[in-house]
PDB file of N, CA and C in Angstrom:
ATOM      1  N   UNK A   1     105.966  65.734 184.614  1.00  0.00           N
ATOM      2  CA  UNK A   1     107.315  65.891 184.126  1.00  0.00           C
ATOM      3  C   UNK A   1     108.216  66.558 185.174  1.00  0.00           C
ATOM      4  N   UNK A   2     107.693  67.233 186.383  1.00  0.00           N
ATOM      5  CA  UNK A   2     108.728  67.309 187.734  1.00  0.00           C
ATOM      6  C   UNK A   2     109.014  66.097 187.911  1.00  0.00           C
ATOM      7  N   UNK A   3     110.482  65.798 188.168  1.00  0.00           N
ATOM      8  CA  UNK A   3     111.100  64.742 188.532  1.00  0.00           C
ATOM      9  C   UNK A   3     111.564  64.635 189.779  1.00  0.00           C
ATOM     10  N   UNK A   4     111.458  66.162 190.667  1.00  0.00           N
ATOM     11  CA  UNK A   4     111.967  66.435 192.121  1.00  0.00           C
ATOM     12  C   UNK A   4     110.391  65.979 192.532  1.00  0.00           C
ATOM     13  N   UNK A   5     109.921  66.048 192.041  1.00  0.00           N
ATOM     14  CA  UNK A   5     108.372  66.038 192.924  1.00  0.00           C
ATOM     15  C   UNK A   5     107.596  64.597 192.438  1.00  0.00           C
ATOM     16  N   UNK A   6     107.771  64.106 191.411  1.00  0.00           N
ATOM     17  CA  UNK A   6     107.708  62.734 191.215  1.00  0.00           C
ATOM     18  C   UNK A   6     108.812  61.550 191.507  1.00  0.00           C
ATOM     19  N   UNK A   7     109.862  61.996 192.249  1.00  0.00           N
ATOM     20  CA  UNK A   7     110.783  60.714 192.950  1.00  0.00           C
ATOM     21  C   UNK A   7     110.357  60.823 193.855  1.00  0.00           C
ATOM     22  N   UNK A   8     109.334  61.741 194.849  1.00  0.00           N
ATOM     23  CA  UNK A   8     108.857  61.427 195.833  1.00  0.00           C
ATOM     24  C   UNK A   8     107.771  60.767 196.109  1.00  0.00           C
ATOM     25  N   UNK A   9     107.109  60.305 195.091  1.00  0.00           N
ATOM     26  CA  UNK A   9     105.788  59.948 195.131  1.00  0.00           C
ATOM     27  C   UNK A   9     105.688  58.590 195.488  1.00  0.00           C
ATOM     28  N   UNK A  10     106.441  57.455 195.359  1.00  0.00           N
ATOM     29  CA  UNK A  10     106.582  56.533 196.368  1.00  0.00           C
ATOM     30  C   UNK A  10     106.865  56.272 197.649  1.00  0.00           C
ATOM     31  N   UNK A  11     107.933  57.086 198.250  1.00  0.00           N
ATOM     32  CA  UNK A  11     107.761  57.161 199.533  1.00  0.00           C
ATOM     33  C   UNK A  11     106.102  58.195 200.203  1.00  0.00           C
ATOM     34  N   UNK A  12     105.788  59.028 199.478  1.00  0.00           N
ATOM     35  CA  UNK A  12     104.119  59.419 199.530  1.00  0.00           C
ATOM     36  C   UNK A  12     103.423  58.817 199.739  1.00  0.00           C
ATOM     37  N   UNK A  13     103.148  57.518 198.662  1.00  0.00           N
ATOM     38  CA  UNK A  13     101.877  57.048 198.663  1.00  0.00           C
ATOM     39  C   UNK A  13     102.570  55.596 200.356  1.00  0.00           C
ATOM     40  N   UNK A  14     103.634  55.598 199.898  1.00  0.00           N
ATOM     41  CA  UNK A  14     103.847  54.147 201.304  1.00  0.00           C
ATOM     42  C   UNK A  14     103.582  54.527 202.522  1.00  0.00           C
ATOM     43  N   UNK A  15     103.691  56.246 202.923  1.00  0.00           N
ATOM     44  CA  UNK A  15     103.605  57.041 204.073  1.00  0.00           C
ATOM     45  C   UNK A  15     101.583  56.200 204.167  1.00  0.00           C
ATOM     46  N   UNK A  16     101.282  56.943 203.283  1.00  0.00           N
ATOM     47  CA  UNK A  16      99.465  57.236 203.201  1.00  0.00           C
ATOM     48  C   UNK A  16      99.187  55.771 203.650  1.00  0.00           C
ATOM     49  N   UNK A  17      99.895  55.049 202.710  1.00  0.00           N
ATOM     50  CA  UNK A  17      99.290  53.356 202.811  1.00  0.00           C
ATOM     51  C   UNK A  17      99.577  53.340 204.469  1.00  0.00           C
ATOM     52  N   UNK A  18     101.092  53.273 205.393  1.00  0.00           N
ATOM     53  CA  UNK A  18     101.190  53.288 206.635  1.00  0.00           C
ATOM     54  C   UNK A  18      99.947  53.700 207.373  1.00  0.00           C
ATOM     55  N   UNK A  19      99.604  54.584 207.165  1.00  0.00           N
ATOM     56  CA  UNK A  19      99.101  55.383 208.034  1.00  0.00           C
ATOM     57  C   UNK A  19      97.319  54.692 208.370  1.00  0.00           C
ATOM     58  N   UNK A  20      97.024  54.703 206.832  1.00  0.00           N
ATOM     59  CA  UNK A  20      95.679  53.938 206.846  1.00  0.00           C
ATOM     60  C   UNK A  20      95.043  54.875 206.134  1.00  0.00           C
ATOM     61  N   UNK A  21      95.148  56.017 205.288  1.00  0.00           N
ATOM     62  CA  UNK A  21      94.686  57.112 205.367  1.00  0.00           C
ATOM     63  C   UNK A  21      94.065  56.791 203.587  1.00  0.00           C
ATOM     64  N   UNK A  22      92.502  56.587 203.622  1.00  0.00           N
ATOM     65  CA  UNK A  22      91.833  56.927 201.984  1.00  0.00           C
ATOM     66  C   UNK A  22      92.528  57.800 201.161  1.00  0.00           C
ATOM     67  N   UNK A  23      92.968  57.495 199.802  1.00  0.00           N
ATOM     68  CA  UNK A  23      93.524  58.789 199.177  1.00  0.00           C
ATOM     69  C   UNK A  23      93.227  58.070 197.375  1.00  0.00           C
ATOM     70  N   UNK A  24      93.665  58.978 196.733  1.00  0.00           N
ATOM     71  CA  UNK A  24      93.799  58.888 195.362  1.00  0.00           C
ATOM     72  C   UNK A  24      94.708  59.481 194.493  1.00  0.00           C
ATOM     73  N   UNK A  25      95.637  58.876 194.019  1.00  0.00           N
ATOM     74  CA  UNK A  25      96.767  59.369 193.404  1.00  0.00           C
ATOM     75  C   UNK A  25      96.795  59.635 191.965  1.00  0.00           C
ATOM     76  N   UNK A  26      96.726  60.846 191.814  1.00  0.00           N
ATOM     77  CA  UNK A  26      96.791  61.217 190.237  1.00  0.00           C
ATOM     78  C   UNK A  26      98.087  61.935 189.408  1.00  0.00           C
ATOM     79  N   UNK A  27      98.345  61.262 188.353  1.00  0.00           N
ATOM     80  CA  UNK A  27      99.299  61.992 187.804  1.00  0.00           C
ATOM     81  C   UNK A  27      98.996  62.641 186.305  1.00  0.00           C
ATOM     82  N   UNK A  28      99.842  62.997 185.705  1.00  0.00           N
ATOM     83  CA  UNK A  28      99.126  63.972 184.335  1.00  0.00           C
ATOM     84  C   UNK A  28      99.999  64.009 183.617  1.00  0.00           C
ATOM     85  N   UNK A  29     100.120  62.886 182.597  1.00  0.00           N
ATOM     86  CA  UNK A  29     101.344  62.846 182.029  1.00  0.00           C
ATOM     87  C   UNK A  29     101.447  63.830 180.577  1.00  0.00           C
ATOM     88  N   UNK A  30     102.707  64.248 180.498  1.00  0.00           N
ATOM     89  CA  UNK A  30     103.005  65.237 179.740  1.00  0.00           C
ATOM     90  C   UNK A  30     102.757  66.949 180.900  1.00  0.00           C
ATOM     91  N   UNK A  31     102.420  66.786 181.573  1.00  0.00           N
ATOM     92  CA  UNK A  31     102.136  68.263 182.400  1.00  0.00           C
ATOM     93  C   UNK A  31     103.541  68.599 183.468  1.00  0.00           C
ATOM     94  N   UNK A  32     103.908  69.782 183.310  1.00  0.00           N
ATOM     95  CA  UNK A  32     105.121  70.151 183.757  1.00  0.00           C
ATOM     96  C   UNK A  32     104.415  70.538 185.170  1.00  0.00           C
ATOM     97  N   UNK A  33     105.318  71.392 186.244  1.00  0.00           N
ATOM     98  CA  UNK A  33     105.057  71.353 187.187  1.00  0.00           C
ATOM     99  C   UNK A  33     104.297  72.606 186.887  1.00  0.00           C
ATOM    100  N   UNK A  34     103.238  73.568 188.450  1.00  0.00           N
ATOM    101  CA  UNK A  34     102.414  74.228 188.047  1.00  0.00           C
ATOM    102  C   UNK A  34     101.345  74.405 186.709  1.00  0.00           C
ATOM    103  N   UNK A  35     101.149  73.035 186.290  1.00  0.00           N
ATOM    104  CA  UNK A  35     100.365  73.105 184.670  1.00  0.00           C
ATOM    105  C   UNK A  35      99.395  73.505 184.823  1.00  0.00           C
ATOM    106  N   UNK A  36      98.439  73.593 185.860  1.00  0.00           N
ATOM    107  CA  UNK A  36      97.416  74.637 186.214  1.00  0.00           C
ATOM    108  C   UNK A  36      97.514  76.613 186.296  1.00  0.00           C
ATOM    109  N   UNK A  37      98.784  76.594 185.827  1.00  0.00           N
ATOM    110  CA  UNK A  37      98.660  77.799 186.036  1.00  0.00           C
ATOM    111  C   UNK A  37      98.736  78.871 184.489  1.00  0.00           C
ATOM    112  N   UNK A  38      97.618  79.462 184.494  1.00  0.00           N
ATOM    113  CA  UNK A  38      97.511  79.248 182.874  1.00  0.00           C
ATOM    114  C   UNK A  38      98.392  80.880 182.715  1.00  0.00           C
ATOM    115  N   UNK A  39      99.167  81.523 183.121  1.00  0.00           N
ATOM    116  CA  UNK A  39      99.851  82.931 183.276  1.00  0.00           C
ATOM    117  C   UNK A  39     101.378  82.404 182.789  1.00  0.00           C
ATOM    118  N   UNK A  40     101.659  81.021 182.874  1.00  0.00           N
ATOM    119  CA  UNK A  40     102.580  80.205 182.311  1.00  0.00           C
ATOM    120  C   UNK A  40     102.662  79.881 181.089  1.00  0.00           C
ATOM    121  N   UNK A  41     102.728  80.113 179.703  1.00  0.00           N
ATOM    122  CA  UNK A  41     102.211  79.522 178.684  1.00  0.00           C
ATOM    123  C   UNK A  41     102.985  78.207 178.636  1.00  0.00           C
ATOM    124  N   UNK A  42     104.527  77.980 178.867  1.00  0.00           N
ATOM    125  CA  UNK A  42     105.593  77.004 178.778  1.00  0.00           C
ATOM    126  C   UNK A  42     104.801  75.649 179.943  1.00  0.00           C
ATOM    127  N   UNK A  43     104.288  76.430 180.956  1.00  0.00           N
ATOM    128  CA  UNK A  43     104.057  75.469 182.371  1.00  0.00           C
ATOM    129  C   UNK A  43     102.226  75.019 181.785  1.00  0.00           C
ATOM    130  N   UNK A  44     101.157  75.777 181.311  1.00  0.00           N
ATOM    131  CA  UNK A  44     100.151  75.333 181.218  1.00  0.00           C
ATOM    132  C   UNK A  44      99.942  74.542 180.222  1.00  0.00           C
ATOM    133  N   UNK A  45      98.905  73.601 180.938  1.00  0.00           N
ATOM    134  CA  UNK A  45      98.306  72.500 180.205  1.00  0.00           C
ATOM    135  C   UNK A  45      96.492  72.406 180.522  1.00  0.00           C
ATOM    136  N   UNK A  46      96.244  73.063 179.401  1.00  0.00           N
ATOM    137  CA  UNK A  46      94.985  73.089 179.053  1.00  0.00           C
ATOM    138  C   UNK A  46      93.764  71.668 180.098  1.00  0.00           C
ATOM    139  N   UNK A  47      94.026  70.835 178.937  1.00  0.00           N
ATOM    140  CA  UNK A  47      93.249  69.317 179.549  1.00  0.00           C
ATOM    141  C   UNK A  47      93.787  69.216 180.693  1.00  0.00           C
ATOM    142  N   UNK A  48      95.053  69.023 181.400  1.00  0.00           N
ATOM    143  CA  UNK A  48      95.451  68.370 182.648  1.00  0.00           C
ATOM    144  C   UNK A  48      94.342  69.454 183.230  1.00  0.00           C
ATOM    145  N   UNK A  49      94.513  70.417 183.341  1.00  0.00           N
ATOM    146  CA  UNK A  49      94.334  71.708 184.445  1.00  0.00           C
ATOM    147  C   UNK A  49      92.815  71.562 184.491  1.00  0.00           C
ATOM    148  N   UNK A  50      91.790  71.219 183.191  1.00  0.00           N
ATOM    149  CA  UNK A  50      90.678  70.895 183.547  1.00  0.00           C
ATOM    150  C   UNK A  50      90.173  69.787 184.204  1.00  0.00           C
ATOM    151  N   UNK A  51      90.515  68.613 184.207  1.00  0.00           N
ATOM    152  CA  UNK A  51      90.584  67.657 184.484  1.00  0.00           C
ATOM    153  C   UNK A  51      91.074  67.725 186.070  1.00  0.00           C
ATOM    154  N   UNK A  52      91.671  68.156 186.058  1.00  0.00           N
ATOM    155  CA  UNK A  52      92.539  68.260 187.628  1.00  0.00           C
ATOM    156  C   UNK A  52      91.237  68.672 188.362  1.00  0.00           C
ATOM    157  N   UNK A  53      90.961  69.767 187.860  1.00  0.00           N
ATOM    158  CA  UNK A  53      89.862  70.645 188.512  1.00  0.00           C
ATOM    159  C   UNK A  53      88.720  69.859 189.036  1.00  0.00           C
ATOM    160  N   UNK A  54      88.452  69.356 187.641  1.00  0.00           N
ATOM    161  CA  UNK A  54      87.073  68.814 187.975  1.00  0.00           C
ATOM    162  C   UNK A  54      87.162  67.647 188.769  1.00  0.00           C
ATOM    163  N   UNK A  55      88.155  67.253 189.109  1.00  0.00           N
ATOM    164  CA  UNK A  55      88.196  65.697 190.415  1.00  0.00           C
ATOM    165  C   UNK A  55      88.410  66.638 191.480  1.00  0.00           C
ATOM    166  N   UNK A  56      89.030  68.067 191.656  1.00  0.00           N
ATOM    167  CA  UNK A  56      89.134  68.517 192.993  1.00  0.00           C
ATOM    168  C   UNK A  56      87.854  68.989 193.394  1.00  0.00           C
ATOM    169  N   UNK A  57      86.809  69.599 192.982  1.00  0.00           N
ATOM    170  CA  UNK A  57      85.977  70.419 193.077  1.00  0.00           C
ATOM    171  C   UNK A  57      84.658  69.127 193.379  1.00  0.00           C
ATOM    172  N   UNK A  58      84.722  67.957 192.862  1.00  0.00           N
ATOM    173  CA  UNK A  58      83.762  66.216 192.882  1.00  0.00           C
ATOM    174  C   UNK A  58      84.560  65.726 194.494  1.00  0.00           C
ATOM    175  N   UNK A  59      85.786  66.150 194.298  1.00  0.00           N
ATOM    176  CA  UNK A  59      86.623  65.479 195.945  1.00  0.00           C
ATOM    177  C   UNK A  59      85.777  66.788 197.118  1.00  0.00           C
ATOM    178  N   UNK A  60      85.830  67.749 197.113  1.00  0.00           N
ATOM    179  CA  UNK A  60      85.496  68.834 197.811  1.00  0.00           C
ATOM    180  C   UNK A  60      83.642  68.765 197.789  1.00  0.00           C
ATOM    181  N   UNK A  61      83.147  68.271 196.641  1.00  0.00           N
ATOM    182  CA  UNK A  61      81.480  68.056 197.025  1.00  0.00           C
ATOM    183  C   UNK A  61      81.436  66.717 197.726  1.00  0.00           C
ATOM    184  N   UNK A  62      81.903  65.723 197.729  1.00  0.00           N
ATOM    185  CA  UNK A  62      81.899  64.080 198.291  1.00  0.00           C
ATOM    186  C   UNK A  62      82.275  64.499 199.938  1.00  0.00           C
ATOM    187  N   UNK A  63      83.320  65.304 200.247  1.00  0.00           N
ATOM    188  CA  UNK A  63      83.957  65.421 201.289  1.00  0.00           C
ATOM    189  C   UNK A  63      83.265  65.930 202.423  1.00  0.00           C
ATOM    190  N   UNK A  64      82.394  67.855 201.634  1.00  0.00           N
ATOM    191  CA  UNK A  64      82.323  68.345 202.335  1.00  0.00           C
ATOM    192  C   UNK A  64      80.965  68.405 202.839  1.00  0.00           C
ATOM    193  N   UNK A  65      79.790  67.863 202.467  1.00  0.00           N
ATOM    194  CA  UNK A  65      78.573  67.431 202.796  1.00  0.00           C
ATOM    195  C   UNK A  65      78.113  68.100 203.492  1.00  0.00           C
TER     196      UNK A  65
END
């Protein structure tokens, strides 16, 4: 639900595609910006923030070998 930070996300992903660069684009709909931050009650989102997690922490075991 950032709209400054989601009008950028096409010129983002066309940069990545240019470049050649593996990636994976996730979004979290209904989650405001910072929804990981649970000191926010207005900004956190429970499911996104777990979910988020658990693909960063599966990206960081795949990666870091």
């Amino acid at each position: 639900m950032d709209e400054r930070i989601n009008a950028g996300i096409p010129a983002y992903e066309e940069a990545l595609k240019k470049a050649g660069t593996s990636y994976q684009l996730f979004t979290y709909e209904g989650a405001q910006h910072a929804f990981h931050n649970d000191t926010a009650p207005t900004r956190y989102n429970e499911a996104a923030a777990k979910l988020a997690w658990s693909r960063s922490i599966e990206f960081l075991k795949e990666k870091l070998k």
